[in-house]
PDB file of N, CA and C in Angstrom:
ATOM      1  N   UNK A   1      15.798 -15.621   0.949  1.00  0.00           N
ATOM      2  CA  UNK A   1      14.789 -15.163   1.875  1.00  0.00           C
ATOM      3  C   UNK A   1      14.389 -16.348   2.747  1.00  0.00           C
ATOM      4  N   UNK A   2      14.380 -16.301   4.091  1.00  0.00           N
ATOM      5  CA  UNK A   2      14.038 -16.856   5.103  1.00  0.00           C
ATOM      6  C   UNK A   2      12.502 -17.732   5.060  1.00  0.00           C
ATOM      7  N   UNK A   3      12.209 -18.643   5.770  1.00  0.00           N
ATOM      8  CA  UNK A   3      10.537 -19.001   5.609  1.00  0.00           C
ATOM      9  C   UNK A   3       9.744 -17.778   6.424  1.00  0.00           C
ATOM     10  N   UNK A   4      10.340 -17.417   7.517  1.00  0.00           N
ATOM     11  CA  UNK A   4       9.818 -16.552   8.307  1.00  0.00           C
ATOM     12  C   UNK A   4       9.389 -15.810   7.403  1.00  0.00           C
ATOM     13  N   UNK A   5      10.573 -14.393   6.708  1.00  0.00           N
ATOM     14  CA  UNK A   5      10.308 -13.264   5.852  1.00  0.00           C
ATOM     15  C   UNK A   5       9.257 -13.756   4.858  1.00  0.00           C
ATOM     16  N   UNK A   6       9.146 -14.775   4.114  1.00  0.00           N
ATOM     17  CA  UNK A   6       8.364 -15.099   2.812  1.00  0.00           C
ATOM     18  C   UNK A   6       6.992 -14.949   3.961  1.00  0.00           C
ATOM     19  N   UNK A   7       6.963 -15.782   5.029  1.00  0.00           N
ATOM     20  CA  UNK A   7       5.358 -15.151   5.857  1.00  0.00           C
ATOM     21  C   UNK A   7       5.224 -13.725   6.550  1.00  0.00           C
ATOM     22  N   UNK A   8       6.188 -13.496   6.733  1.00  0.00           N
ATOM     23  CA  UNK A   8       5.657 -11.738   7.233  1.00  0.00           C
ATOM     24  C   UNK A   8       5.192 -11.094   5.438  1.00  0.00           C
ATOM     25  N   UNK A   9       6.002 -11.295   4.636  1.00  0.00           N
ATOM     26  CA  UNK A   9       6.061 -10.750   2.975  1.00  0.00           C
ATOM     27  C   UNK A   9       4.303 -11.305   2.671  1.00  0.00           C
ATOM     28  N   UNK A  10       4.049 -12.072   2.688  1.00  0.00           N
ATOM     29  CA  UNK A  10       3.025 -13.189   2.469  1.00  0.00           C
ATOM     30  C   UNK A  10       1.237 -12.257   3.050  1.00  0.00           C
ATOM     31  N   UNK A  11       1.859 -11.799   4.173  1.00  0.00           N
ATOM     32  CA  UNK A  11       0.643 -11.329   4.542  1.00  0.00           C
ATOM     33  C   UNK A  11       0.561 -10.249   4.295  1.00  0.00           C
ATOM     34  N   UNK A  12       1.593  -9.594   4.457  1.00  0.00           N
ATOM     35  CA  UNK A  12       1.455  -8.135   3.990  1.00  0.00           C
ATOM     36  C   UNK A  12       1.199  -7.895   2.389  1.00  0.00           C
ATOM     37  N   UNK A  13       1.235  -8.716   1.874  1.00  0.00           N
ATOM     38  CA  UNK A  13       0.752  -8.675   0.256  1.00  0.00           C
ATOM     39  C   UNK A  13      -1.364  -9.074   0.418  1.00  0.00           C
ATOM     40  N   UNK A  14      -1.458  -9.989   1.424  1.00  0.00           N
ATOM     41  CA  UNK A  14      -2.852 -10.312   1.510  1.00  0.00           C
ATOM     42  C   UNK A  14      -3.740  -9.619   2.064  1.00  0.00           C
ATOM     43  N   UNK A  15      -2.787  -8.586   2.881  1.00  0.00           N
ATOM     44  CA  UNK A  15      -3.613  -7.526   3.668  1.00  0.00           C
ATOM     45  C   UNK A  15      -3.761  -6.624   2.417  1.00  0.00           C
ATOM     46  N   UNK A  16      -2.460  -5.890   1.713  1.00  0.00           N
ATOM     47  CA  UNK A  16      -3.026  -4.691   0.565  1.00  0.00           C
ATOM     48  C   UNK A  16      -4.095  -5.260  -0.568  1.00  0.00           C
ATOM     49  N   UNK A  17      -4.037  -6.667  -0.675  1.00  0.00           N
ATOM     50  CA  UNK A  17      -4.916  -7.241  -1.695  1.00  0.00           C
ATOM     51  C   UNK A  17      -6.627  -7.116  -1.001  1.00  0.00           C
ATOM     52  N   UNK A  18      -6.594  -7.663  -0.215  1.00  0.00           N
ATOM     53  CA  UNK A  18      -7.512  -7.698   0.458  1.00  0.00           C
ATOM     54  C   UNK A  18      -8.999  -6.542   1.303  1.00  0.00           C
ATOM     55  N   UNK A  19      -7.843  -5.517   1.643  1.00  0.00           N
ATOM     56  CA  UNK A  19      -8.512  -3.870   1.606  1.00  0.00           C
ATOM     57  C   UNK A  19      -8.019  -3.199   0.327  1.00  0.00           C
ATOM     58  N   UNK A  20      -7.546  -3.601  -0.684  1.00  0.00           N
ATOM     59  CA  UNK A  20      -7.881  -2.767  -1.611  1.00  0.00           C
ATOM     60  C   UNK A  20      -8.880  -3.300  -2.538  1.00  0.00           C
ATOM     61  N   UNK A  21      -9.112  -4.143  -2.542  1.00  0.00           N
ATOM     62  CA  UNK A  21     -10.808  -4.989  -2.956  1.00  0.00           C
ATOM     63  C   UNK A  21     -11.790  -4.688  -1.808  1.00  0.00           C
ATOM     64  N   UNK A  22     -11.763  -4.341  -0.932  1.00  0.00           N
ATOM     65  CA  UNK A  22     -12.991  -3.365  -0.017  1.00  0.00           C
ATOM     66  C   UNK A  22     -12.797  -2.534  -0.207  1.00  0.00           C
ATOM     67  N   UNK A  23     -11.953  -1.162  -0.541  1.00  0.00           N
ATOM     68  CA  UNK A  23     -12.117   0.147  -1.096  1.00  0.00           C
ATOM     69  C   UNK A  23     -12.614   0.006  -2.514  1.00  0.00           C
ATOM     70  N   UNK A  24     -12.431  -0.930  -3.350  1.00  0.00           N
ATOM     71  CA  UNK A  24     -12.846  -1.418  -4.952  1.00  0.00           C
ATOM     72  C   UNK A  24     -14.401  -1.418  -4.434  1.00  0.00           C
ATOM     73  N   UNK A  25     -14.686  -2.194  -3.768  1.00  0.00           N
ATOM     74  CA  UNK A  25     -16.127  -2.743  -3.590  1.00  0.00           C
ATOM     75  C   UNK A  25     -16.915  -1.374  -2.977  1.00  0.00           C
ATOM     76  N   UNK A  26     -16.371  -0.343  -2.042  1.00  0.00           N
ATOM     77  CA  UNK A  26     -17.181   0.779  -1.265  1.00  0.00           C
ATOM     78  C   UNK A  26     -17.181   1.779  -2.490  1.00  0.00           C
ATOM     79  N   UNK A  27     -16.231   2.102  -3.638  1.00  0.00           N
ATOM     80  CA  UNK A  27     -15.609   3.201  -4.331  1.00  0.00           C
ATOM     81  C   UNK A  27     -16.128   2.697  -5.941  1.00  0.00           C
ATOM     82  N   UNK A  28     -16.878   1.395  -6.026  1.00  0.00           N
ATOM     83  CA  UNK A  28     -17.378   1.314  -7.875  1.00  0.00           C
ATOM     84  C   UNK A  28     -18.630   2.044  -7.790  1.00  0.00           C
ATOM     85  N   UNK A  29     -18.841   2.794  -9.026  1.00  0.00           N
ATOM     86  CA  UNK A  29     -19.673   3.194  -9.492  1.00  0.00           C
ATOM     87  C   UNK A  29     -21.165   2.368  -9.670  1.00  0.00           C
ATOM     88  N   UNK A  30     -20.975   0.687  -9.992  1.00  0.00           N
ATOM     89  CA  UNK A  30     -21.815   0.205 -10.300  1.00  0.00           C
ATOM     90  C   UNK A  30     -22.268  -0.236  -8.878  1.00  0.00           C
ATOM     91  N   UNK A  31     -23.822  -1.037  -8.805  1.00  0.00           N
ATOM     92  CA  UNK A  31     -24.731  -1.513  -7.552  1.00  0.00           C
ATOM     93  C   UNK A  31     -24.715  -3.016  -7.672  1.00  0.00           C
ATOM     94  N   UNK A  32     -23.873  -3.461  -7.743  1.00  0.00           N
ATOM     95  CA  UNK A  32     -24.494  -4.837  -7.376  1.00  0.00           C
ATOM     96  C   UNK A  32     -24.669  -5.411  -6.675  1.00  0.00           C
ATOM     97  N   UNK A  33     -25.855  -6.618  -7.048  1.00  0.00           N
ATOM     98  CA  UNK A  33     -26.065  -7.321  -5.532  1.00  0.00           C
ATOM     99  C   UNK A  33     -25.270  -7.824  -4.982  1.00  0.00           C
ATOM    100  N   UNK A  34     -25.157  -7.506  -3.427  1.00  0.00           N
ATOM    101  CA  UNK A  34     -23.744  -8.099  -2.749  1.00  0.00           C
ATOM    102  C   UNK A  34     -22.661  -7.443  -2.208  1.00  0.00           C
ATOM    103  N   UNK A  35     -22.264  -6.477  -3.061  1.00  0.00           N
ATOM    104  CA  UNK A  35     -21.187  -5.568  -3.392  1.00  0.00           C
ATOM    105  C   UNK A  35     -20.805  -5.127  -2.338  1.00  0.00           C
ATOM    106  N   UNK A  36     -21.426  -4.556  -1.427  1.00  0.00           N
ATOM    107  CA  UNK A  36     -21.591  -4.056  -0.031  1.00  0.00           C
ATOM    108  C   UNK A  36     -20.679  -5.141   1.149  1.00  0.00           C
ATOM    109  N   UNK A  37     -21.751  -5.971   1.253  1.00  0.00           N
ATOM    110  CA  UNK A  37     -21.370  -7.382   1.936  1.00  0.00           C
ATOM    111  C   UNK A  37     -20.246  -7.694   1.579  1.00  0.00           C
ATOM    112  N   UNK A  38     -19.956  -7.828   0.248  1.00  0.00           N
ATOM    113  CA  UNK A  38     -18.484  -8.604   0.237  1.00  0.00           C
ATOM    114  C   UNK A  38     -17.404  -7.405   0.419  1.00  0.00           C
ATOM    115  N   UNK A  39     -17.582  -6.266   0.373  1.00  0.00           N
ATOM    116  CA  UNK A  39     -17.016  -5.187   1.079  1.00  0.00           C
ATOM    117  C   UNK A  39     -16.848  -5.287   2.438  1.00  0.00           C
ATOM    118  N   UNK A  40     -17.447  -5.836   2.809  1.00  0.00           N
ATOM    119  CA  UNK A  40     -17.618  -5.346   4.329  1.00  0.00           C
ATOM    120  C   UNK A  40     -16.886  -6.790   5.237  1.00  0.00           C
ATOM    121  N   UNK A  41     -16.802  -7.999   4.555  1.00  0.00           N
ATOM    122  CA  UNK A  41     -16.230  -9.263   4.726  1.00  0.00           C
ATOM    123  C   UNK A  41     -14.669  -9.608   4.543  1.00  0.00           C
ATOM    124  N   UNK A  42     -14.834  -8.763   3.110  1.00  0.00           N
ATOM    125  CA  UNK A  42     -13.331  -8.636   2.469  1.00  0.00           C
ATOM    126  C   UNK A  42     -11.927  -7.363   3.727  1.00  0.00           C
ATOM    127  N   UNK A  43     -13.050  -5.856   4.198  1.00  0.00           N
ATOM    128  CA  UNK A  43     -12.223  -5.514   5.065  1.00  0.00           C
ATOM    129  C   UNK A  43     -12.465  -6.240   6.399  1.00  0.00           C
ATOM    130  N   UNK A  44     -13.170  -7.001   6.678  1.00  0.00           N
ATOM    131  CA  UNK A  44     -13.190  -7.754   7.670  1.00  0.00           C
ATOM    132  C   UNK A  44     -11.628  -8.772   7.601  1.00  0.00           C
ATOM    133  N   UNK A  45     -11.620  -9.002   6.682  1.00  0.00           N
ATOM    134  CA  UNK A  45     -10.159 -10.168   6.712  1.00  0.00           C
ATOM    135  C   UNK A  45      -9.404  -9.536   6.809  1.00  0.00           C
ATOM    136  N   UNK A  46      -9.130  -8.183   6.098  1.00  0.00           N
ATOM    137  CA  UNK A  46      -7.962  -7.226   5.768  1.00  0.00           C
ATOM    138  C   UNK A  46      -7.632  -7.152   7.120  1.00  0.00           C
ATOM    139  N   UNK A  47      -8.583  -6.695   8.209  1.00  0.00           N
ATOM    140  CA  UNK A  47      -8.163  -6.202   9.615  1.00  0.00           C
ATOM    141  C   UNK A  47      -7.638  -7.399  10.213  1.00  0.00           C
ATOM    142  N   UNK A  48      -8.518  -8.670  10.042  1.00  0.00           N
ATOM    143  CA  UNK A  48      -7.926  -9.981  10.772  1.00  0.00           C
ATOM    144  C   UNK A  48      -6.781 -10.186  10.677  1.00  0.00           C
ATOM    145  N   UNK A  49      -6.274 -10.468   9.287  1.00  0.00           N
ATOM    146  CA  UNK A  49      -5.048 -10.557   8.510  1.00  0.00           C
ATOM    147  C   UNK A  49      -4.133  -9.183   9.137  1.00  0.00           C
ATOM    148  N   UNK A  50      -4.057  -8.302   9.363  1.00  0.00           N
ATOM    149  CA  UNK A  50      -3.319  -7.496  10.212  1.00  0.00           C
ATOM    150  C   UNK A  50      -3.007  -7.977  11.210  1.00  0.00           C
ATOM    151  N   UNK A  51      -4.002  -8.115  12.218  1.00  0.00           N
ATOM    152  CA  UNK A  51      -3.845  -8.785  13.684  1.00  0.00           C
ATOM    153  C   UNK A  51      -2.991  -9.750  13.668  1.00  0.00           C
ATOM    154  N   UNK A  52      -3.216 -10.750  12.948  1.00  0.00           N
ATOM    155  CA  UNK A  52      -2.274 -12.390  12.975  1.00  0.00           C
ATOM    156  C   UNK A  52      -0.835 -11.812  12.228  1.00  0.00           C
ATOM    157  N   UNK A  53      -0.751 -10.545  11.540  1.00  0.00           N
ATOM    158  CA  UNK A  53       0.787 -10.543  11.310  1.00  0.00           C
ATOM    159  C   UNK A  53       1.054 -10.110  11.871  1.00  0.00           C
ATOM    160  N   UNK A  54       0.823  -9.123  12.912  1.00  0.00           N
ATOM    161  CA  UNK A  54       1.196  -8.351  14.553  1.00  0.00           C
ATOM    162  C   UNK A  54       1.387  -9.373  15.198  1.00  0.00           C
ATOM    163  N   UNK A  55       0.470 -10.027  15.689  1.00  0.00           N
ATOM    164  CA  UNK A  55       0.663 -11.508  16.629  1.00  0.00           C
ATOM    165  C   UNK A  55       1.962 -12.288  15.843  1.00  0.00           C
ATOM    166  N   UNK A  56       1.865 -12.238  14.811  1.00  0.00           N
ATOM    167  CA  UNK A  56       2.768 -13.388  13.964  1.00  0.00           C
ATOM    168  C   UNK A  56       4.305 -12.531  14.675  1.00  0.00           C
ATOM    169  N   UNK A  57       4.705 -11.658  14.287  1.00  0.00           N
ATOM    170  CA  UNK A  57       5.767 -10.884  13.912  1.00  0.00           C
ATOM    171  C   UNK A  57       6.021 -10.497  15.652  1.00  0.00           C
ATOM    172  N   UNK A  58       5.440 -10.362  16.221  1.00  0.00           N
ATOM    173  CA  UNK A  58       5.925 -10.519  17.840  1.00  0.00           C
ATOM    174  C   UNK A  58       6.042 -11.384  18.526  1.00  0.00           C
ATOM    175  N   UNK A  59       4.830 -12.328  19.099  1.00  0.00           N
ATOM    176  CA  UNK A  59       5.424 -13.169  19.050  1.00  0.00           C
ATOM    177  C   UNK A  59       5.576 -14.257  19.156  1.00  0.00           C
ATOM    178  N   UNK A  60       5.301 -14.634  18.083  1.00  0.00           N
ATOM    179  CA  UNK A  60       5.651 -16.310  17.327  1.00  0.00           C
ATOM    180  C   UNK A  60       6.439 -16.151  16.421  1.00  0.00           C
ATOM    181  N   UNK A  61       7.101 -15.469  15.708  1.00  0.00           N
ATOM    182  CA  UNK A  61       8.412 -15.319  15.085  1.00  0.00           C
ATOM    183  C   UNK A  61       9.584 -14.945  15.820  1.00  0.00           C
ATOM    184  N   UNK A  62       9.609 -14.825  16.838  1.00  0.00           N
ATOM    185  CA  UNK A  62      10.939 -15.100  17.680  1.00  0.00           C
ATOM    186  C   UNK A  62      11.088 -15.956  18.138  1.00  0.00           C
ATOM    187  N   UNK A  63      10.829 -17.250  18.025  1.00  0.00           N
ATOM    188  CA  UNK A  63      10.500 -18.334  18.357  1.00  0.00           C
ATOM    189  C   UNK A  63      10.828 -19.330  17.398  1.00  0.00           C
ATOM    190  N   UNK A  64      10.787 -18.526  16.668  1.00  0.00           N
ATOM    191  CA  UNK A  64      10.768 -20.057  15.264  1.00  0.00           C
ATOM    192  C   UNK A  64      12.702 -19.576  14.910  1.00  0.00           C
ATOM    193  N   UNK A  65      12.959 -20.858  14.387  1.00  0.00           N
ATOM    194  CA  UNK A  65      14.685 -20.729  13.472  1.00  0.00           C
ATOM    195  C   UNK A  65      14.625 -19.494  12.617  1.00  0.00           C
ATOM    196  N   UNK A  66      15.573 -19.278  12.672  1.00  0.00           N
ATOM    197  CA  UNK A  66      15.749 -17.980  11.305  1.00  0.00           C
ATOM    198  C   UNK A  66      16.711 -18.629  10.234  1.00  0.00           C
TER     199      UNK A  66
END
C-alpha cells in the first residue's frame, strides 16, 4: 500500500471513528456533564476530517508520487 492510500485509508477510519462517537454521545441513555458538547465537537471534526479528505483526494494527491 502506497503512503498516499495509507492517508486516504487513515482518514476515512477517523472520520467513522469520530461520528460514530457523536452518534454514541447524542444516542446514550445516560446525562452526563458534557456529553452534549463533546458530541457536538467530536461531529464537528467528523465533518472537518471529511472536507480535508475531499481536498486531500482531489487535489493534493495528484500531485504527490504514487
Amino acid at each position: 500500500m502506497s503512503l498516499k492510500g495509507f492517508h486516504v485509508l487513515f482518514i476515512i477510519l477517523s472520520v467513522l471513528c469520530t461520528l460514530g462517537f457523536a452518534a454514541w454521545c447524542f444516542l446514550t441513555p445516560y446525562e452526563f456533564p458534557g456529553v452534549r458538547t463533546t458530541g457536538y465537537v467530536s461531529g464537528a471534526l467528523g465533518v472537518g476530517l471529511s472536507l480535508y479528505g475531499a481536498w486531500f483526494v482531489w487535489k493534493k494527491a495528484g500531485k504527490l508520487i504514487t
